[in-house]
Protein backbone atom coordinates (compact mmCIF):
# COMPACT_ATOMS: atom_id res chain seq x y z
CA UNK A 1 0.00 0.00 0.00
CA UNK A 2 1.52 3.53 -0.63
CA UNK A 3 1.19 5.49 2.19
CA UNK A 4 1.76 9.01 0.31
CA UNK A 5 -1.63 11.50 0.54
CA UNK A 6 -2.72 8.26 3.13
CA UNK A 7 -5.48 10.00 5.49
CA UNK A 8 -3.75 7.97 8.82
CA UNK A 9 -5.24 8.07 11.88
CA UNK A 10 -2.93 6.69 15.26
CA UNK A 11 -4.06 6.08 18.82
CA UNK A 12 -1.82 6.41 21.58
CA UNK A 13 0.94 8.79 18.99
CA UNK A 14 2.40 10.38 21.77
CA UNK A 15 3.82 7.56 23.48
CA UNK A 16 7.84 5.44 22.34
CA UNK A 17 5.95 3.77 19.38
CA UNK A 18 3.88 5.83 18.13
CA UNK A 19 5.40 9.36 18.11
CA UNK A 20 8.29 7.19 16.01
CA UNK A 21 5.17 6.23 13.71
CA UNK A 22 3.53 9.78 13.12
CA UNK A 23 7.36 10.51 12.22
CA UNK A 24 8.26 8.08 9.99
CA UNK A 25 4.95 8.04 8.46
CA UNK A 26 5.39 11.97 7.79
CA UNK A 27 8.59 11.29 5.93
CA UNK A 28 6.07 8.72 3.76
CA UNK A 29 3.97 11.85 2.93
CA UNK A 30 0.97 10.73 4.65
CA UNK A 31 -1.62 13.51 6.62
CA UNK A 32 -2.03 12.53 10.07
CA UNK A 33 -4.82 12.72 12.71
CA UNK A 34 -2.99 11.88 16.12
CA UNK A 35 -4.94 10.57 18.80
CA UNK A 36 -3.62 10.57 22.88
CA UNK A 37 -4.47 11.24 26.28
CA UNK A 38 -1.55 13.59 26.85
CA UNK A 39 -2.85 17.09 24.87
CA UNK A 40 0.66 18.67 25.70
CA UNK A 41 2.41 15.66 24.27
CA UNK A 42 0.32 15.83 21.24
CA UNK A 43 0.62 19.54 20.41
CA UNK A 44 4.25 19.41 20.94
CA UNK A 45 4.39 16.67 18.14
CA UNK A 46 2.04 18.55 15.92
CA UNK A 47 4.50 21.75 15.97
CA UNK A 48 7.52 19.27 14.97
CA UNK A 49 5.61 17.27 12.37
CA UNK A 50 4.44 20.86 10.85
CA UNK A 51 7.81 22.44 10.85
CA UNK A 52 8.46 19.66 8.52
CA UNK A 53 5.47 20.38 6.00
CA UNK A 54 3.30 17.61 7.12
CA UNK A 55 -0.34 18.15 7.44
CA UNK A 56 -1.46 17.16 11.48
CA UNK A 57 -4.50 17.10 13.09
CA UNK A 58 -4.42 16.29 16.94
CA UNK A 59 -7.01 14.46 18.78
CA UNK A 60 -6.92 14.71 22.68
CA UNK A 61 -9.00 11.79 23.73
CA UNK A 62 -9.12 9.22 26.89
CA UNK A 63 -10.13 5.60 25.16
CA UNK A 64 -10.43 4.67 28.55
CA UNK A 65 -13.77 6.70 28.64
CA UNK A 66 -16.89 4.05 27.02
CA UNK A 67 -17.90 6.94 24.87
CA UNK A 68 -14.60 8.05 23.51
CA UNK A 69 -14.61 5.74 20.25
CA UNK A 70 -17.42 7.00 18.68
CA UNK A 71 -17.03 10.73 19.80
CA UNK A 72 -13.46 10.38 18.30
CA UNK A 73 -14.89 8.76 14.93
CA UNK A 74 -17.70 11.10 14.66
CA UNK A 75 -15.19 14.15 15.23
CA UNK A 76 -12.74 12.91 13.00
CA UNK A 77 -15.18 12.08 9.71
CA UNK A 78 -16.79 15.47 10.31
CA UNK A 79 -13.51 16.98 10.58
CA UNK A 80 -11.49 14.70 7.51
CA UNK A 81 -14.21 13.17 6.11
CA UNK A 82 -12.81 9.59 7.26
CA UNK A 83 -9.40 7.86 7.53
CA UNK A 84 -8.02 5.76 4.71
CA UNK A 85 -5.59 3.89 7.55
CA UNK A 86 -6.47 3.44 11.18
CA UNK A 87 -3.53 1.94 13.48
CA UNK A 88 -4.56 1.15 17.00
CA UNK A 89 -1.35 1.74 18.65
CA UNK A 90 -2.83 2.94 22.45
CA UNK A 91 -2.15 0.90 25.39
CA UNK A 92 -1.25 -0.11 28.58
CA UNK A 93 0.05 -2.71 30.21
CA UNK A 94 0.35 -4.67 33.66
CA UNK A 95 3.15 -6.43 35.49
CA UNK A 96 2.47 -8.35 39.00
CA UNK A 97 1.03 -11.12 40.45
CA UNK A 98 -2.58 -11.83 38.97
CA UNK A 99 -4.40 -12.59 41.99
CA UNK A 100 -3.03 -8.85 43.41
CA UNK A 101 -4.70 -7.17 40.24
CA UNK A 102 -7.66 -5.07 41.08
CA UNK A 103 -10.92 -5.01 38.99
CA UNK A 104 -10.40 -1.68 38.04
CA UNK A 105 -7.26 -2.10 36.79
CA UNK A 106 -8.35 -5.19 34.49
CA UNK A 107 -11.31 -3.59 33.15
CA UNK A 108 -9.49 0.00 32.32
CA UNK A 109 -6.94 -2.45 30.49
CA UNK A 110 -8.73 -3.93 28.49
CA UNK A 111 -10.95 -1.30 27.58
CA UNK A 112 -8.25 0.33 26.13
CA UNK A 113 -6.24 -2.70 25.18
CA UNK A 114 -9.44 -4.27 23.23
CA UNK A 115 -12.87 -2.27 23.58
CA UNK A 116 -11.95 1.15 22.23
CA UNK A 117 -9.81 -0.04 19.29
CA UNK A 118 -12.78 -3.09 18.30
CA UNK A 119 -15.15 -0.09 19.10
CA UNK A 120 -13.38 2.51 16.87
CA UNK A 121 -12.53 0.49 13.76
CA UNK A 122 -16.45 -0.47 13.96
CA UNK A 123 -17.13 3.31 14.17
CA UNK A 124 -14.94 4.12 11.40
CA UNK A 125 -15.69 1.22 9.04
CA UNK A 126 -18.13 2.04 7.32
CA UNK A 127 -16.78 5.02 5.29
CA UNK A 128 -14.07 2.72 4.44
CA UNK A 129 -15.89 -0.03 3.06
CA UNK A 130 -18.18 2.35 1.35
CA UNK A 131 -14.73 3.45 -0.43
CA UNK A 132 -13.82 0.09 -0.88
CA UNK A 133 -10.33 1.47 0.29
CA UNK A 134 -8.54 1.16 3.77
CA UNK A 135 -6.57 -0.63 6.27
CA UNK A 136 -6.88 -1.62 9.57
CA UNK A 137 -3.48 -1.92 11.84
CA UNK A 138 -3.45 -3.47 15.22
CA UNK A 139 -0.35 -3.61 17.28
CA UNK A 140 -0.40 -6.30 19.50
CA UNK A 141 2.37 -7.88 20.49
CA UNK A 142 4.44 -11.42 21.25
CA UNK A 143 2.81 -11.62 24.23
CA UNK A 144 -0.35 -12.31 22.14
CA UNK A 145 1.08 -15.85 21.01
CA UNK A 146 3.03 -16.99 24.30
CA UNK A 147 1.12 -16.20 27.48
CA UNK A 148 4.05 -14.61 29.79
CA UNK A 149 3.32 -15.57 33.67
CA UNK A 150 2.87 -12.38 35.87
CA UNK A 151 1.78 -10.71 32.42
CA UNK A 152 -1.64 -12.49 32.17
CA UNK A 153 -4.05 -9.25 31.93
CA UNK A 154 -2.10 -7.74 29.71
CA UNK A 155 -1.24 -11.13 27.42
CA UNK A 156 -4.58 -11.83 27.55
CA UNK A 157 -5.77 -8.72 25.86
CA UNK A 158 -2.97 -9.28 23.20
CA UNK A 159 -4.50 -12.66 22.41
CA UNK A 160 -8.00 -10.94 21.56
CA UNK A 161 -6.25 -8.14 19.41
CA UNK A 162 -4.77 -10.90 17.61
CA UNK A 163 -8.65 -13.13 17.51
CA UNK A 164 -9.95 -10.09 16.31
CA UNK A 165 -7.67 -9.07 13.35
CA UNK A 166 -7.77 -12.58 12.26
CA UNK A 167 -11.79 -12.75 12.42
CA UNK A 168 -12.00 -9.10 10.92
CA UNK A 169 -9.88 -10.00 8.20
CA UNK A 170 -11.72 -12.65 7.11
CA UNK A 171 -15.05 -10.56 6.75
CA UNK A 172 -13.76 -8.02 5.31
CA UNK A 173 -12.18 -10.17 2.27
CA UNK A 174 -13.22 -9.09 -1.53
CA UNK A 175 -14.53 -5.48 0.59
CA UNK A 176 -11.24 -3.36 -0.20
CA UNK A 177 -10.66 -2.96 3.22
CA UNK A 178 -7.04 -5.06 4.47
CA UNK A 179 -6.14 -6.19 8.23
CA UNK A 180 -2.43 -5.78 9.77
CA UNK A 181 -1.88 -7.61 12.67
CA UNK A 182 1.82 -6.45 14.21
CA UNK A 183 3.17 -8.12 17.11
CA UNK A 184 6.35 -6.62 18.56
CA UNK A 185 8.53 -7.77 21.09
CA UNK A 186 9.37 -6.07 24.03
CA UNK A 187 10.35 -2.76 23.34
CA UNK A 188 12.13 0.22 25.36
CA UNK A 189 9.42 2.45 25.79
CA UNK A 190 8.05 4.34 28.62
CA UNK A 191 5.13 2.13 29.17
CA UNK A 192 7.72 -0.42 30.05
CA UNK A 193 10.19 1.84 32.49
CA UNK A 194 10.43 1.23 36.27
CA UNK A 195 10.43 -2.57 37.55
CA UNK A 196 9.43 -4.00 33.90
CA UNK A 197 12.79 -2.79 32.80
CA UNK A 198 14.67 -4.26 35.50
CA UNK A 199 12.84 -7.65 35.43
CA UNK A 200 13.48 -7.87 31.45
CA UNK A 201 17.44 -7.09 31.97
CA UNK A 202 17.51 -9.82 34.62
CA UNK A 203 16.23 -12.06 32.24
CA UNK A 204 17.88 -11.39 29.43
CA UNK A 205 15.12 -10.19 27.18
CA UNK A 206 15.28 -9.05 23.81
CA UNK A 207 14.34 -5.65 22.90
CA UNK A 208 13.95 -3.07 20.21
CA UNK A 209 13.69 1.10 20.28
CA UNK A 210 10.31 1.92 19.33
CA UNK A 211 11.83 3.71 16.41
CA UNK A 212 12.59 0.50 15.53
CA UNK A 213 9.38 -0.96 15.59
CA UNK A 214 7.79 2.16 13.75
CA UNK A 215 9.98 1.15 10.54
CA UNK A 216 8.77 -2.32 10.46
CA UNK A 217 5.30 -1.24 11.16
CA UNK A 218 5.50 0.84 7.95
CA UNK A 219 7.55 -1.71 6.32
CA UNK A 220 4.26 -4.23 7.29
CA UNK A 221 1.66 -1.60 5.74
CA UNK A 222 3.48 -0.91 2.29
CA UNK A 223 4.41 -4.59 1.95
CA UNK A 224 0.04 -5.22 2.72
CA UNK A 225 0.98 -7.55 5.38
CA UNK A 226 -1.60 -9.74 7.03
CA UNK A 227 0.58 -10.96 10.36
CA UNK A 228 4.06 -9.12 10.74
CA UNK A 229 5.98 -10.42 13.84
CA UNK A 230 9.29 -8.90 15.52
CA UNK A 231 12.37 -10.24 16.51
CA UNK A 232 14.69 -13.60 15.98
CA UNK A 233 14.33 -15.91 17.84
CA UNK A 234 10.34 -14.64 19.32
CA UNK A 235 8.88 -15.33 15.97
CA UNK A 236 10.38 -19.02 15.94
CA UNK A 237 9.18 -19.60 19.72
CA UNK A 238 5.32 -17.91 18.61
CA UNK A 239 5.32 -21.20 15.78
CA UNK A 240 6.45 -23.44 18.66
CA UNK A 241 4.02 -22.31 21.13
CA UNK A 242 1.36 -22.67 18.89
CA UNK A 243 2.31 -26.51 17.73
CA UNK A 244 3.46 -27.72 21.08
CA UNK A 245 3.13 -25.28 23.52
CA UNK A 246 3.75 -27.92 27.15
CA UNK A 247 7.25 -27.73 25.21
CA UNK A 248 7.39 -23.46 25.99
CA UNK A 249 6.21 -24.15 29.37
CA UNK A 250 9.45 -25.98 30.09
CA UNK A 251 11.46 -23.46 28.60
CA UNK A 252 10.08 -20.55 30.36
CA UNK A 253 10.02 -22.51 33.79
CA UNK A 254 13.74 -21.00 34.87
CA UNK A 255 12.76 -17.37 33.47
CA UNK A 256 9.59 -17.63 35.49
CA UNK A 257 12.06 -18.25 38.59
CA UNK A 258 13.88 -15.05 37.78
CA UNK A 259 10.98 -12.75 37.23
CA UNK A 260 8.53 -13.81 40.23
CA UNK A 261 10.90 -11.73 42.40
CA UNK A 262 10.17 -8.84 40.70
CA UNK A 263 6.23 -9.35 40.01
CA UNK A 264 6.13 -9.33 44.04
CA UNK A 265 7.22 -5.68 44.06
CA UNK A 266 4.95 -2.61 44.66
């Protein structure tokens, strides 16, 4: 797909991955509607992306909010007159013991993990299969085709994205509209600073800079990729898992041992 004169919209573009997408996607030559929580984040990355003669809109909005999706779509068609790409890049994530979660946690995860993305493609759908034109990118992530222990709220969410791309895709086929389902590994952003980023030196874990991840997102849109995983060896262990995956849990067992001490910290 060429992304040049692309209408793109991106959730969550002021956080690691995707202020690195709104930029490289700008060099592409695409117009941009940013979405985030964080207004002075957002306007800050607007004044950049315009000093460079790309066209930005910015979009404060909290997905966590059940309403946000559909204000956001209806404000964005009224403003644009639709979205030719949509990339659900917002969320969060969680780290601890599962039985120390709180309800409110969980459910403000996966609203904006799953609800608000499933809820905003559905919103913003219709103009694009009415165009027979547009793409759909969800950025899941490894975690959404090996369940990681002390992860499980946030895996689990992954694992929907990942249901729902594949299920979407399907429906849509012979419509015009295309699915991208992008599963990084874990990557330095903010999102993951603090104990996260202590546990995942301990353990040796891989990890790319979200500018990283940004090219190969890009790289997954223009090559109309359906799945696009990240990292050697992670996409070899996501085939495993899914063939014989009592085989992973032995090979996680002693990185388990390593990370429960720091899942147990507040």
């Amino acid at each position: 797909m060429n992304i040049y004169n692309q209408r793109i919209m991106i959730t969550g573009a002021a956080g690691g991955i995707g202020s690195e997408l709104a930029r490289a996607l700008a060099e592409k030559g695409a117009d941009l509607a940013l979405v985030d929580i964080d207004a002075n984040k957002l306007g800050q990355l607007k004044r950049a992306l315009r000093e460079r003669g790309c066209k930005v809109d910015v979009f404060p909005c909290d997905l966590a909010a059940p309403d946000a999706p559909q204000r956001l779509s209806e404000q964005m068609i009224a403003s644009t007159g639709g979205v030719d790409i949509l990339i659900n890049c917002a969320g969060i994530a969680s780290f601890g013991l599962f039985d120390q979660q709180t309800p409110e946690n969980m459910e403000k995860l996966w609203r904006i993990n799953v609800l608000a993305p499933m809820q905003l493609t559905r919103a913003l759908l219709p103009q694009m299969t009415a165009r027979r034109h547009g793409r759909i990118v969800n950025v899941g992530s490894i975690f959404g085709s090996i369940g990681f222990a002390y992860f499980t709220t946030y895996s689990a969410s992954k694992f929907a994205m990942r249901g729902f791309s594949e299920a979407l895709r399907r429906e849509l086929e012979d419509t015009g509209v295309c699915v991208t389902y992008i599963a990084p590994r874990y990557t330095k952003t903010p999102l993951n600073d603090g104990v996260v980023s202590r546990m995942a030196q301990a353990v040796g874990m891989n990890s790319d800079e979200p500018s990283v991840v940004a090219q190969h997102v890009v790289r997954a849109i223009e090559k109309d990729s359906k799945d696009y995983y990240i990292g050697w060896p992670e996409c070899l262990f996501v085939r495993i898992n899914a063939v014989l995956p009592r085989l992973v849990d032995g090979a996680l067992r002693k990185q388990n041992a390593k990370t429960r001490p720091f899942a147990t910290q507040e």
